[in-house]
C-alpha atoms as a PDB file:
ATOM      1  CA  UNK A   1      46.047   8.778 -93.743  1.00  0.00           C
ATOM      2  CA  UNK A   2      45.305   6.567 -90.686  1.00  0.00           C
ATOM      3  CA  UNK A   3      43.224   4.670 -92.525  1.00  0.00           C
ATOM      4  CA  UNK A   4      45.005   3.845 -95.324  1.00  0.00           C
ATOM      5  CA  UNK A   5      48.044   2.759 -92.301  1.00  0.00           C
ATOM      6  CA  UNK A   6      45.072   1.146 -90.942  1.00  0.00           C
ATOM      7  CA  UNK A   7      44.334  -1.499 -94.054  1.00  0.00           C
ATOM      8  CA  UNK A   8      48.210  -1.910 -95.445  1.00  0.00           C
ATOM      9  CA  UNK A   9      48.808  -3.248 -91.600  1.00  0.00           C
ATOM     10  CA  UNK A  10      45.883  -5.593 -91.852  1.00  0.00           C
ATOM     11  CA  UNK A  11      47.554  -7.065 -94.648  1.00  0.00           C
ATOM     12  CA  UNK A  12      45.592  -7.594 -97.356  1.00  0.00           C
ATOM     13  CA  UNK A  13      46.482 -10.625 -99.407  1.00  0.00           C
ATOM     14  CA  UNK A  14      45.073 -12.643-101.926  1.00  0.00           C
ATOM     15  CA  UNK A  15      46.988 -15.207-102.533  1.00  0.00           C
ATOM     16  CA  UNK A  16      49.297 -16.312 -99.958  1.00  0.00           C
ATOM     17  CA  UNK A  17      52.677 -16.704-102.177  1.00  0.00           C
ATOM     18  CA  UNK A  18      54.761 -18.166 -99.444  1.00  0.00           C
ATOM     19  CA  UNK A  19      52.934 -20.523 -97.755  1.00  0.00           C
ATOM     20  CA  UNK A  20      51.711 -22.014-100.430  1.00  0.00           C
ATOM     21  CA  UNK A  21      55.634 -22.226-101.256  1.00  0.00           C
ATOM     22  CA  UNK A  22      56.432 -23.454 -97.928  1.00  0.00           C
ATOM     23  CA  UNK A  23      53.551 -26.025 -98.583  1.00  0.00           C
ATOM     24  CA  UNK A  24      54.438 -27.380-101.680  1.00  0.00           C
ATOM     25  CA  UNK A  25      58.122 -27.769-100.189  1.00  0.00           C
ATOM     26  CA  UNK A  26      56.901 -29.504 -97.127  1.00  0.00           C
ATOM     27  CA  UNK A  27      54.919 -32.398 -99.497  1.00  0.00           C
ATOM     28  CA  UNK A  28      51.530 -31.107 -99.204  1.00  0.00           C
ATOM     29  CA  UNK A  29      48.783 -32.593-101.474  1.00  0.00           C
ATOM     30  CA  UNK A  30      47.026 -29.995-101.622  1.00  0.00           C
ATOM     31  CA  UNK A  31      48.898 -26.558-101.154  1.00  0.00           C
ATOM     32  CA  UNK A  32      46.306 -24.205-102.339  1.00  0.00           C
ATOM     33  CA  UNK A  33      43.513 -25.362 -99.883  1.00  0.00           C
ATOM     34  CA  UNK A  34      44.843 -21.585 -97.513  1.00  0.00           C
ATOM     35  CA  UNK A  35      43.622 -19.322-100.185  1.00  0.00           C
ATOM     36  CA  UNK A  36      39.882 -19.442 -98.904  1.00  0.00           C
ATOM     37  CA  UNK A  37      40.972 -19.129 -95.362  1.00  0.00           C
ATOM     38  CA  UNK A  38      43.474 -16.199 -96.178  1.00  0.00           C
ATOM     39  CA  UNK A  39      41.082 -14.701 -98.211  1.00  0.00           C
ATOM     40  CA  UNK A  40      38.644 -15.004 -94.733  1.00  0.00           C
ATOM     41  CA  UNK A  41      41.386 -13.805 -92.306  1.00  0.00           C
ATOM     42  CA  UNK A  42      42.131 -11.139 -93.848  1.00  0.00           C
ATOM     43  CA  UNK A  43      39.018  -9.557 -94.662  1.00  0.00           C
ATOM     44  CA  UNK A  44      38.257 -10.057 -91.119  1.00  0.00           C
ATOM     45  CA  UNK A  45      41.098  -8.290 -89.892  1.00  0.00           C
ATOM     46  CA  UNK A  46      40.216  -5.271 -92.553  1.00  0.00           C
ATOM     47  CA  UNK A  47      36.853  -5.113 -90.753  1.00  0.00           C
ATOM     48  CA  UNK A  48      38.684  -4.800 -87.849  1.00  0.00           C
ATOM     49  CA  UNK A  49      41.072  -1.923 -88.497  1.00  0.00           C
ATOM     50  CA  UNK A  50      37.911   0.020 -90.631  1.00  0.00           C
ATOM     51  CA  UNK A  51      35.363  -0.077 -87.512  1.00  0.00           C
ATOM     52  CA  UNK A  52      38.200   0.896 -85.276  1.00  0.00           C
ATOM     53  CA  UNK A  53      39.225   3.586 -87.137  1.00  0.00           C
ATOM     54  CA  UNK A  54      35.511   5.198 -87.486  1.00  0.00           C
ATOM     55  CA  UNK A  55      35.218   4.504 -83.372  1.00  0.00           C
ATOM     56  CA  UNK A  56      38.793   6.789 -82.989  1.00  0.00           C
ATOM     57  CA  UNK A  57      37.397   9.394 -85.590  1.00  0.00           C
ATOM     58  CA  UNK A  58      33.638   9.423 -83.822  1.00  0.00           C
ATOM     59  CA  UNK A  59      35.643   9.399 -80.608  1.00  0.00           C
ATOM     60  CA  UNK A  60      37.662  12.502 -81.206  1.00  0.00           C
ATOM     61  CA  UNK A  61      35.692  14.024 -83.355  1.00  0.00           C
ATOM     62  CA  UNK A  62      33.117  15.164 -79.546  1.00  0.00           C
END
């Protein structure tokens, strides 16, 4: 169960809906450009919340 709190906080996300709204509203030429970076930041933070989960579980589990 903590791990699946563990990933929905990390946010997964694809495709960032909203900024690329908040883009296109603002005049960008190219709005779409955040997906890769999204796509980076937030497999980074799922990385994050799976390896410290397993160090919590290996933790209490001595």
């Amino acid at each position: 169960m903590i791990t699946f709190l563990a990933l929905n906080t990390s946010c997964i996300t694809l495709i960032p809906a909203v900024v690329i709204g908040v883009r296109l509203k603002a005049g960008s030429t190219n709005p779409t450009e955040i997906i890769g970076t999204t796509i980076v930041a937030t497999g980074c933070a799922m990385s994050v919340a799976i390896i410290v989960d397993y160090i919590i579980r290996h933790r209490r589990r001595k």
